[in-house]
C-alpha atoms as a PDB file:
ATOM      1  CA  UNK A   1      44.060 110.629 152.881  1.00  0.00           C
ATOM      2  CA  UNK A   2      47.654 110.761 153.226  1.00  0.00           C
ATOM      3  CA  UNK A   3      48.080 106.772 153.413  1.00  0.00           C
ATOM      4  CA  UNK A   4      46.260 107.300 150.118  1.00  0.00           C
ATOM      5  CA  UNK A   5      48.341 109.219 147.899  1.00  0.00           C
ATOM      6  CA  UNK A   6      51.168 107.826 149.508  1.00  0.00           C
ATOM      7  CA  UNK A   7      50.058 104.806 148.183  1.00  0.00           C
ATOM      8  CA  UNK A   8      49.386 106.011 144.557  1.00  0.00           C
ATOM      9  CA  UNK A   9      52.751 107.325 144.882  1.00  0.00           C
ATOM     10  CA  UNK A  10      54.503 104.170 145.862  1.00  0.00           C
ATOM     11  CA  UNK A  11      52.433 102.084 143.173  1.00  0.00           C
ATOM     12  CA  UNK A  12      53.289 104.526 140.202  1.00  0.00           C
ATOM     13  CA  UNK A  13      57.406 104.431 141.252  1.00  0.00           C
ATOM     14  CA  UNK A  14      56.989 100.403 140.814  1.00  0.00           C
ATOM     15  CA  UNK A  15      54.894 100.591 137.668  1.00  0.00           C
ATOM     16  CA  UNK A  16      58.032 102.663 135.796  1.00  0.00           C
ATOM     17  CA  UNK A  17      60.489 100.266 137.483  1.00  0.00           C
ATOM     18  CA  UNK A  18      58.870  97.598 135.743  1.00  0.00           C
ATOM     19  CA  UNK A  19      58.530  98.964 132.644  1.00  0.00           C
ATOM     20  CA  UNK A  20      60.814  96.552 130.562  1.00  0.00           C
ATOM     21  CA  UNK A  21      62.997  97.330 127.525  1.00  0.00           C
ATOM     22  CA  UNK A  22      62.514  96.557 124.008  1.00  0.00           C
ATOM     23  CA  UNK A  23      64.079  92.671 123.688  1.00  0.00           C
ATOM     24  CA  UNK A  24      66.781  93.139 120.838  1.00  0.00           C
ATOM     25  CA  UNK A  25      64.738  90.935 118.488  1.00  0.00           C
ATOM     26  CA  UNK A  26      62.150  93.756 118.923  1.00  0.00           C
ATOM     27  CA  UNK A  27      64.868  96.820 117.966  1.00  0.00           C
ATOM     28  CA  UNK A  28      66.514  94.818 115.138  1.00  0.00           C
ATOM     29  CA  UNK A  29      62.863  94.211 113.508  1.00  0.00           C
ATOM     30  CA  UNK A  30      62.347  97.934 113.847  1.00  0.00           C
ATOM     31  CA  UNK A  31      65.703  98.644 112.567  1.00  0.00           C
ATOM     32  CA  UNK A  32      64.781  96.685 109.338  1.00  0.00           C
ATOM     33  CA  UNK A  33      61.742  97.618 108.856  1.00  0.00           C
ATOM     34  CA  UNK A  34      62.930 101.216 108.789  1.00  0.00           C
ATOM     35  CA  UNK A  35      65.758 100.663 106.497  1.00  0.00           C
ATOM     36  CA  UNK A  36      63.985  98.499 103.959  1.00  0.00           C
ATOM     37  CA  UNK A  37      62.898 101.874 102.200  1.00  0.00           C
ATOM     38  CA  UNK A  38      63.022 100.108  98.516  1.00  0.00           C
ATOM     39  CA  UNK A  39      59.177  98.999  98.617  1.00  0.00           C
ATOM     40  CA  UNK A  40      56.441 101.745  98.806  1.00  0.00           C
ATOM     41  CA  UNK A  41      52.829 101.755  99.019  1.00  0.00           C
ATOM     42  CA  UNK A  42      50.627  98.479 100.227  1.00  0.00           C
ATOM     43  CA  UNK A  43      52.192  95.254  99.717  1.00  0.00           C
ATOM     44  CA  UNK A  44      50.829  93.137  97.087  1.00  0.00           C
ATOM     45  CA  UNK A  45      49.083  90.283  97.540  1.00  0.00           C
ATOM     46  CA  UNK A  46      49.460  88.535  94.118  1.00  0.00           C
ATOM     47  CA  UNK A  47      52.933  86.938  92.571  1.00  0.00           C
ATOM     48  CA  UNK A  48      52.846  89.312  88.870  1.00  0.00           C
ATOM     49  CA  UNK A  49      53.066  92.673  91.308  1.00  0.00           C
ATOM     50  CA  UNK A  50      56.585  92.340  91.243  1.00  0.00           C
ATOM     51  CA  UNK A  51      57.539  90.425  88.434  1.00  0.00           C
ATOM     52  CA  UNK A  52      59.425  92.456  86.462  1.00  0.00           C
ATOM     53  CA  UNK A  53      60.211  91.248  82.222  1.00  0.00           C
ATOM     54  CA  UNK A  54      62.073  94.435  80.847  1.00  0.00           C
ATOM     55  CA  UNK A  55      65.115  95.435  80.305  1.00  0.00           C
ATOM     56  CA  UNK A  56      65.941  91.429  79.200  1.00  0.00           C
ATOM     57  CA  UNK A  57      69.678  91.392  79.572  1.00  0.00           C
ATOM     58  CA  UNK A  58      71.596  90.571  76.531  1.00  0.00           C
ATOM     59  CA  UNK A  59      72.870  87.120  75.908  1.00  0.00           C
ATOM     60  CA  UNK A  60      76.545  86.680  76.007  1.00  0.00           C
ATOM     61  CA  UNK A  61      77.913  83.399  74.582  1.00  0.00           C
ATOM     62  CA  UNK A  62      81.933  82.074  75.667  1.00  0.00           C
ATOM     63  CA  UNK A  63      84.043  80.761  72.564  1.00  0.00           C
ATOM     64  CA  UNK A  64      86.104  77.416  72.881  1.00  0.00           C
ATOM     65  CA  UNK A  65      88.767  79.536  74.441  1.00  0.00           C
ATOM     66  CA  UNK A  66      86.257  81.232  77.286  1.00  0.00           C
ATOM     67  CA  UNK A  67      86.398  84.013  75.605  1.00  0.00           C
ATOM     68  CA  UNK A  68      82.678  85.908  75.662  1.00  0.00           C
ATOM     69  CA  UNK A  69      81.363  87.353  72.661  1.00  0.00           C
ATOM     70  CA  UNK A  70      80.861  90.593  74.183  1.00  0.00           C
ATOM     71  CA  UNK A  71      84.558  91.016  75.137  1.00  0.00           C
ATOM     72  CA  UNK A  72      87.543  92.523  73.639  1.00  0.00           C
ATOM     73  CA  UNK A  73      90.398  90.882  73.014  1.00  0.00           C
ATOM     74  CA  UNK A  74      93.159  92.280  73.999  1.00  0.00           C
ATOM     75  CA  UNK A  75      96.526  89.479  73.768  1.00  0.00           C
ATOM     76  CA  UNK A  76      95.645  86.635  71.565  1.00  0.00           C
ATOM     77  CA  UNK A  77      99.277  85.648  70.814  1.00  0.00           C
ATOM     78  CA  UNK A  78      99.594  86.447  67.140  1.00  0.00           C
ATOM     79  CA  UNK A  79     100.619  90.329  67.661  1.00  0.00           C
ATOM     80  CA  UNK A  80     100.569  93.484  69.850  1.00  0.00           C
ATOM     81  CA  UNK A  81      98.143  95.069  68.452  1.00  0.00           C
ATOM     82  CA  UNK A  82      96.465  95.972  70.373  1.00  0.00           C
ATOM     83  CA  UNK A  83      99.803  97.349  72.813  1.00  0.00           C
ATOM     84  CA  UNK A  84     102.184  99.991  72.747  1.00  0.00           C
ATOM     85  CA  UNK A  85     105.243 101.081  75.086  1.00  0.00           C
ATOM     86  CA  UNK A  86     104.459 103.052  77.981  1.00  0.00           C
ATOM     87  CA  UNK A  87     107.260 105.057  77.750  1.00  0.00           C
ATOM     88  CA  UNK A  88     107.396 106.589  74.259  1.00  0.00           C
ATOM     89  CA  UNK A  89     104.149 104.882  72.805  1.00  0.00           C
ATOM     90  CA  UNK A  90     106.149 102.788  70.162  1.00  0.00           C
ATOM     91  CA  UNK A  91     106.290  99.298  69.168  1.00  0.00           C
ATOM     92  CA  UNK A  92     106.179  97.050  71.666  1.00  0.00           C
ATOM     93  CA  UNK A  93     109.234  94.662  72.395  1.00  0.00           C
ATOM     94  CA  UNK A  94     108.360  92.233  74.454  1.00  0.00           C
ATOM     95  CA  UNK A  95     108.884  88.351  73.456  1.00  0.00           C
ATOM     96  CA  UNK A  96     106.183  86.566  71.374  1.00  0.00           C
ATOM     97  CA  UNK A  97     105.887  82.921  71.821  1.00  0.00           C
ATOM     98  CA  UNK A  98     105.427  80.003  70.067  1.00  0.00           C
ATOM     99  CA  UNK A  99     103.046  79.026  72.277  1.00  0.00           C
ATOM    100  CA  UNK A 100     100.639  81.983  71.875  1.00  0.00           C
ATOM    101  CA  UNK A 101     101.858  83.896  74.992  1.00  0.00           C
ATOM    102  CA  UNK A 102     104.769  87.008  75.489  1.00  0.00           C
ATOM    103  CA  UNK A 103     107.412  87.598  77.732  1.00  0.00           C
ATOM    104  CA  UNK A 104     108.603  90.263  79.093  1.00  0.00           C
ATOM    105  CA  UNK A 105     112.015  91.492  77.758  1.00  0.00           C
ATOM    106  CA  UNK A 106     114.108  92.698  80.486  1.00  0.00           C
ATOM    107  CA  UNK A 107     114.723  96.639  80.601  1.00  0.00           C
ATOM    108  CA  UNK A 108     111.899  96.972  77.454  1.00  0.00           C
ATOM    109  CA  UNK A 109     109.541  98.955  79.561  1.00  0.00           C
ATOM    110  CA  UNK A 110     105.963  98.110  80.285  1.00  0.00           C
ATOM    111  CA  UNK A 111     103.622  98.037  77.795  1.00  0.00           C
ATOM    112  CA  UNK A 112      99.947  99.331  78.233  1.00  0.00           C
ATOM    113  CA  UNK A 113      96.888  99.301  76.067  1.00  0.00           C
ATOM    114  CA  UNK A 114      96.020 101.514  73.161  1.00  0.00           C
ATOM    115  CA  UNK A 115      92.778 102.050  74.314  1.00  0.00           C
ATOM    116  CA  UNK A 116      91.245 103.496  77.013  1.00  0.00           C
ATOM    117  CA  UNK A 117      89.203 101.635  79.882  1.00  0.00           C
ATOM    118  CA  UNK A 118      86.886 102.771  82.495  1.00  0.00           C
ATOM    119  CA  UNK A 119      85.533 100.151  84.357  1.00  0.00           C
ATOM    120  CA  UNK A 120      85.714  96.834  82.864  1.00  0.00           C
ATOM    121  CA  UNK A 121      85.864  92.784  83.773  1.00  0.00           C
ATOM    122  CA  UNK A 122      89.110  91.522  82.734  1.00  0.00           C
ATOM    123  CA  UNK A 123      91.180  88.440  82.137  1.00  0.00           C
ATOM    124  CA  UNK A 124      94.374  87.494  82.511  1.00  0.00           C
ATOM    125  CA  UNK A 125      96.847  85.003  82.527  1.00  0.00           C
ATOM    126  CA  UNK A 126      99.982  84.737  83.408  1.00  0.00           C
ATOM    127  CA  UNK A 127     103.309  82.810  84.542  1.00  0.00           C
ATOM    128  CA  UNK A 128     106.516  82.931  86.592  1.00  0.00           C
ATOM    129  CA  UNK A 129     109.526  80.742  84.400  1.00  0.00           C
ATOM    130  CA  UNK A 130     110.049  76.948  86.068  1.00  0.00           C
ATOM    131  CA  UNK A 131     113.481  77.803  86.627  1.00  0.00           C
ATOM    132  CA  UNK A 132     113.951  79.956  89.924  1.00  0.00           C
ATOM    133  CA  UNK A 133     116.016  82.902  90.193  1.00  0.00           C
ATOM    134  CA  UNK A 134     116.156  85.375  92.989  1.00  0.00           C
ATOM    135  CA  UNK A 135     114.187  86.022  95.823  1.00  0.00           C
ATOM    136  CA  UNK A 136     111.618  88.118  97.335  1.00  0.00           C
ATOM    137  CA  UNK A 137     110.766  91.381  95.108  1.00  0.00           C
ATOM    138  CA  UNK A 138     113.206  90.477  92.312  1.00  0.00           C
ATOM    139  CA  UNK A 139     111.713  87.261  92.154  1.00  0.00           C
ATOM    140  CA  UNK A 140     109.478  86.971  88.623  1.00  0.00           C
ATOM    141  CA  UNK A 141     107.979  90.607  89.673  1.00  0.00           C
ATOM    142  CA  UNK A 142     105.183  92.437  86.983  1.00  0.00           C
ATOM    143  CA  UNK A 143     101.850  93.904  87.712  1.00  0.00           C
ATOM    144  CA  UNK A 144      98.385  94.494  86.304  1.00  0.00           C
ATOM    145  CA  UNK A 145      97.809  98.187  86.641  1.00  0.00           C
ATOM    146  CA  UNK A 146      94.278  99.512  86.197  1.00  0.00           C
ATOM    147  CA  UNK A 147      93.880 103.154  84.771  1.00  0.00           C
ATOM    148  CA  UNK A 148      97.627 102.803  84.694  1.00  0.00           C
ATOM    149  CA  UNK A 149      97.554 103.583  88.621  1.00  0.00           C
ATOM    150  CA  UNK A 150      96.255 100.883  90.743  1.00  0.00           C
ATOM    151  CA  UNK A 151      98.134  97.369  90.520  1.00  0.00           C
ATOM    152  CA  UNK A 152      97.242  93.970  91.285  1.00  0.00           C
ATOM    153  CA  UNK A 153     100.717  92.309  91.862  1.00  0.00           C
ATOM    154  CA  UNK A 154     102.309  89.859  90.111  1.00  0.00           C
ATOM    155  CA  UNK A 155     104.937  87.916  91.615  1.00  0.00           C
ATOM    156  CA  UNK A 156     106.385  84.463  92.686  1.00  0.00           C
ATOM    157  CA  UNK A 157     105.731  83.756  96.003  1.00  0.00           C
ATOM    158  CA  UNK A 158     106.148  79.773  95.939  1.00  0.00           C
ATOM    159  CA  UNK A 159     108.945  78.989  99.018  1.00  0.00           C
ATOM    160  CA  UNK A 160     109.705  82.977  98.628  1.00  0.00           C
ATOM    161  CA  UNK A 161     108.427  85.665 101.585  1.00  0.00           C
ATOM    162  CA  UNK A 162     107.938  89.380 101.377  1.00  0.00           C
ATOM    163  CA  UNK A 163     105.674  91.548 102.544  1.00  0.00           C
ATOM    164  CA  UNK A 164     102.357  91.086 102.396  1.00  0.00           C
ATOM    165  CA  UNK A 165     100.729  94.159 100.978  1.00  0.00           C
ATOM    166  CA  UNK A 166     103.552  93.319  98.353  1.00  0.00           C
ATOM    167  CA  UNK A 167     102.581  89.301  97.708  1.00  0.00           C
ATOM    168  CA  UNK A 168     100.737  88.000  94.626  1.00  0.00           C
ATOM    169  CA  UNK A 169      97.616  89.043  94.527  1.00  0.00           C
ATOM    170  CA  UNK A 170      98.051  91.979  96.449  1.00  0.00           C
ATOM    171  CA  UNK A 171      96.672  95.361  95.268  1.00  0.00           C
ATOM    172  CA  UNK A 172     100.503  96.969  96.146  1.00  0.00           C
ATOM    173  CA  UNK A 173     100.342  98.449  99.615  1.00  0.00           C
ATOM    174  CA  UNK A 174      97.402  98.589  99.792  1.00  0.00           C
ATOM    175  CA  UNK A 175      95.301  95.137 100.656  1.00  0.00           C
ATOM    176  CA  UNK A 176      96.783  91.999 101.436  1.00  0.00           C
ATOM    177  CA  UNK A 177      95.431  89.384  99.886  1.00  0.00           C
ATOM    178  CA  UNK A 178      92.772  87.209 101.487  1.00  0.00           C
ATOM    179  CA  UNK A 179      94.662  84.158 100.313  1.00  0.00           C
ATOM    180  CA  UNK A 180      98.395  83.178  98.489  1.00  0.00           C
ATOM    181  CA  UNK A 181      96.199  80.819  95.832  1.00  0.00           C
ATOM    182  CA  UNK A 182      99.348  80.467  93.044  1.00  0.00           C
ATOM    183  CA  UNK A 183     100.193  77.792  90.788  1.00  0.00           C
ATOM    184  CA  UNK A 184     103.231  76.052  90.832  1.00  0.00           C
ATOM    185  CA  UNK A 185     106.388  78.474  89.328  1.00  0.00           C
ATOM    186  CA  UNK A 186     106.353  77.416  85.862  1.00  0.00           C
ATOM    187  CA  UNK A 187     102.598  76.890  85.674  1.00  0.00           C
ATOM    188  CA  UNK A 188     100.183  79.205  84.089  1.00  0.00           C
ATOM    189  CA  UNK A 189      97.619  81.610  86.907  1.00  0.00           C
ATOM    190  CA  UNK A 190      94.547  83.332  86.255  1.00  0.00           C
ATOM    191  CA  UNK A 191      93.766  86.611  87.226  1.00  0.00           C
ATOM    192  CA  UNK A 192      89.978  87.627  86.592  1.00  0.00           C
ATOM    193  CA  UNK A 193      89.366  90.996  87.993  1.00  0.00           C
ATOM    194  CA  UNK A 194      86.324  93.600  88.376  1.00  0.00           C
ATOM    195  CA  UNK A 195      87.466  96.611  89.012  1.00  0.00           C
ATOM    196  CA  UNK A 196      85.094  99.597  89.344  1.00  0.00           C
ATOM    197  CA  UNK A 197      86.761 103.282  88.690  1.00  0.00           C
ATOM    198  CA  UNK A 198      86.610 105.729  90.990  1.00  0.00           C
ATOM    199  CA  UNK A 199      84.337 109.073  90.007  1.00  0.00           C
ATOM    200  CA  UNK A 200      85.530 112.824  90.312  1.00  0.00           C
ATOM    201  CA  UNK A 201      83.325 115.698  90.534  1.00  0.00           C
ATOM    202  CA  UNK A 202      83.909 119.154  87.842  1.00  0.00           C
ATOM    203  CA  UNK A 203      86.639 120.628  90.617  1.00  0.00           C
ATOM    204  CA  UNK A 204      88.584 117.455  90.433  1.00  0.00           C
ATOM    205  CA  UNK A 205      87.494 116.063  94.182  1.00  0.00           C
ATOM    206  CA  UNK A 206      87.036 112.667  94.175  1.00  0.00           C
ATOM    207  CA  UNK A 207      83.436 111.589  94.707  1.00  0.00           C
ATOM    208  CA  UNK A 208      83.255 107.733  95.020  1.00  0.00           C
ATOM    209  CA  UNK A 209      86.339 105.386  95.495  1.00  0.00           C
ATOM    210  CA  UNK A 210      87.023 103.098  92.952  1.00  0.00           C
ATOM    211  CA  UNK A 211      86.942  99.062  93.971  1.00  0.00           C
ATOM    212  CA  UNK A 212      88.711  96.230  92.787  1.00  0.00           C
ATOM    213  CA  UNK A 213      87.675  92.369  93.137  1.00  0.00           C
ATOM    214  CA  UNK A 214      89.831  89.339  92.369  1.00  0.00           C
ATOM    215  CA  UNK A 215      89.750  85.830  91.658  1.00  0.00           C
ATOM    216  CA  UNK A 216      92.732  83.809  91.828  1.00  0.00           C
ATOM    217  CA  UNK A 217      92.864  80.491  90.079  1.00  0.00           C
ATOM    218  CA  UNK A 218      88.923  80.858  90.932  1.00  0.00           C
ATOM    219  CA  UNK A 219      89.469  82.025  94.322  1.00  0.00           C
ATOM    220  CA  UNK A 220      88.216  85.157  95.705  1.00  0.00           C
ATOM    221  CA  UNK A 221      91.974  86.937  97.317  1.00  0.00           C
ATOM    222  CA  UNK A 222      90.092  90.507  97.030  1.00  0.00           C
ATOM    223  CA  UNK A 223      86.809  91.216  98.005  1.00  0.00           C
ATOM    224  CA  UNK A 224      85.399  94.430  96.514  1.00  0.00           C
ATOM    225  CA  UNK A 225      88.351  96.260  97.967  1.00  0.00           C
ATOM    226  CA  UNK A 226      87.695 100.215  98.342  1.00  0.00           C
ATOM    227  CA  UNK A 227      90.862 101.849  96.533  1.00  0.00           C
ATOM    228  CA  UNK A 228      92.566 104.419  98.645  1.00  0.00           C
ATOM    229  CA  UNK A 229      93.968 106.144  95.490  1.00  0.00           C
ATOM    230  CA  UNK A 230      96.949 105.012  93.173  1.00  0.00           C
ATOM    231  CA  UNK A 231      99.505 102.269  94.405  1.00  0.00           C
ATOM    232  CA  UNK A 232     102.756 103.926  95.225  1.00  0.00           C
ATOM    233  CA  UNK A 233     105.978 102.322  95.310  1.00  0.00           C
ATOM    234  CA  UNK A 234     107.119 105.163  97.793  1.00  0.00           C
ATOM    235  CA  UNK A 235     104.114 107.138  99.734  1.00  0.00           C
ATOM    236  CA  UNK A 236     100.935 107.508 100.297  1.00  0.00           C
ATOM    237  CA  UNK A 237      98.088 107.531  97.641  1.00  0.00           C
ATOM    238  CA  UNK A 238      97.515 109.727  95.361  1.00  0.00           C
ATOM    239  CA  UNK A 239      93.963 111.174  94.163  1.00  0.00           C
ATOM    240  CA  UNK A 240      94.538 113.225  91.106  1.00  0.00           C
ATOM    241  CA  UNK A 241      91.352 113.899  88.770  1.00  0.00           C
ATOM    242  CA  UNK A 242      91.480 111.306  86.084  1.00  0.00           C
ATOM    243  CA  UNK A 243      88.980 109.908  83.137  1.00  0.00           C
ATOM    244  CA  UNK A 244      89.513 106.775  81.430  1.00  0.00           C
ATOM    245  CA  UNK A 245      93.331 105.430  80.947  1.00  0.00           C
ATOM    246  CA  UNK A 246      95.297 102.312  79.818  1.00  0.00           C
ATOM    247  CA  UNK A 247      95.552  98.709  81.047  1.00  0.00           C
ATOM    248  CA  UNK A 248      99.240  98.589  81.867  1.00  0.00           C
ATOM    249  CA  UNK A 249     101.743  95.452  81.901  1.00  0.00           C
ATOM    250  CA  UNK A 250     104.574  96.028  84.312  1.00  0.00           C
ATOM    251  CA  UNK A 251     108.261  95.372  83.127  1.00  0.00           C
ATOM    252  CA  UNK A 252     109.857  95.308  86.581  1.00  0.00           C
ATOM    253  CA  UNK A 253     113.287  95.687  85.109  1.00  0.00           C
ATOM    254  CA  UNK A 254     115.135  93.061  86.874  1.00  0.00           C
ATOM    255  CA  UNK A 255     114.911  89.808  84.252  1.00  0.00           C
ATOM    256  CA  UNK A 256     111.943  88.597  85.629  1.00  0.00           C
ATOM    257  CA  UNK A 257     110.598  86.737  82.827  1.00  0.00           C
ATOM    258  CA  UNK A 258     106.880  87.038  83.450  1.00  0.00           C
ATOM    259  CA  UNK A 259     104.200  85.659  80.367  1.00  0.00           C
ATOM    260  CA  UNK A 260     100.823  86.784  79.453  1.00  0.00           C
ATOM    261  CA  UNK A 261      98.327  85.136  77.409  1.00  0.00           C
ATOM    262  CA  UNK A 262      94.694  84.850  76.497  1.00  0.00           C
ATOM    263  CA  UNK A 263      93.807  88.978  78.026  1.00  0.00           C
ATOM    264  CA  UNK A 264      90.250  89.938  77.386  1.00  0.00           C
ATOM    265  CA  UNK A 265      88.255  92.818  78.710  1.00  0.00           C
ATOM    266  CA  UNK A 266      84.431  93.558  79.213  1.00  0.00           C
ATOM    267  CA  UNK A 267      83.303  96.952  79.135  1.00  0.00           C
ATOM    268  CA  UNK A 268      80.995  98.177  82.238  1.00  0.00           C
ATOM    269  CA  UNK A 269      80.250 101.723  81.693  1.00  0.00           C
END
């Protein structure tokens, strides 16, 4: 009798050692099938169950210049209108070209837009003069600032180093860019740039980050970057309460000679 349970006792121990563990192709089907929580209820079994024909999403048509219809324009080159200075909210007086671009006028001030801009698609272009002058930060140095508070910098970097949350394309000290993707100095860039703004609760505590994505010359250099809070030239980022605000253009204030042309902006919210 002994012998017996001794036995059962024995044969049980070896039965739980060889009890084997889920594979991992077994835990990561499990781990999908409990996160895909989007579809309820039995799964259909013809293709119109989830087919899906309203809202249809309005059509939006691109001019000869690639402008969409939907889009305001912000810098066509026959006027600021639609700017004013950020300082004292005059007229702006920055250089208008010829060619249907402006330049920044050294120790003008940056300009910003008259209206105000949640989130919002925009377009930009923009140019460092052939002729080189300076180095590093004082080299053909502007920005595009969001809300007036997050930047996506502007600067030379052809044959000129600095650091890298500071490069072209960088949202300043924040992200370094995933790649330097710049024209020749002299030649005209693109900058087209989603940005999403961050959200604040009643108290002023901020809720949800904001984001920013870039293209550069059609190349992604940001990729749905999480803001921290506003770009600081000198500390950390900042997270005050804010609502809708200006698009800004920088004037860095040491000659750098920076154009703009062709800025539209699509409205997201």
């Amino acid at each position: 009798m002994k012998n017996s349970v001794l036995f059962i006792l024995v044969f049980a121990l070896i039965c739980m050692g060889c009890r084997q563990e889920p594979t991992l192709e077994e835990t990561e089907v499990e781990e999908v099938e409990t996160k895909n929580t989007s579809y309820q209820g039995e799964e259909p079994t013809k293709p119109e169950a989830t087919e899906i024909y309203k809202p249809v999403p309005p059509k939006v048509t691109i001019d000869e210049n690639g402008v969409p219809n939907d889009a305001i324009v912000l810098f066509d080159g026959s006027g600021f209108d639609e700017w004013i200075s950020v300082a004292d909210s005059t007229a702006v007086q920055w250089h208008l070209s010829d060619d249907q671009s402006m330049t920044v006028k050294d120790k003008a001030g940056s300009i910003q837009t008259k209206r105000n801009f949640g989130s919002v698609q925009l377009h930009v272009e923009w140019k460092s003069p052939a002729e080189v002058q300076r180095d590093g930060q004082n080299r053909a140095n502007s920005g595009v600032f969001l809300q007036n508070r997050y930047e996506v910098q502007v600067l030379d970097n052809n044959d000129n180093d600095t650091y890298v949350n500071g490069q072209v394309g960088a949202i300043y000290k924040q992200s370094v860019p995933l790649a330097m993707a710049s024209k020749p100095s002299g030649e005209w860039n693109t900058y087209d740039i989603i940005f999403h703004a961050p959200e604040f609760d009643k108290i002023g505590e901020k809720t949800k980050s904001g984001t920013i994505t870039v293209l550069h010359n059609g190349i992604l250099i940001q990729d749905h970057y999480e803001l921290e809070g506003s770009t600081e030239y000198i500390g950390w980022p900042k997270n005050v309460a804010h609502g809708k605000a200006p698009i800004q253009l920088q004037d860095h204030q040491d000659n750098s000679r920076v154009s703009y042309r062709n800025i539209w902006v699509r409205e997201l919210d």
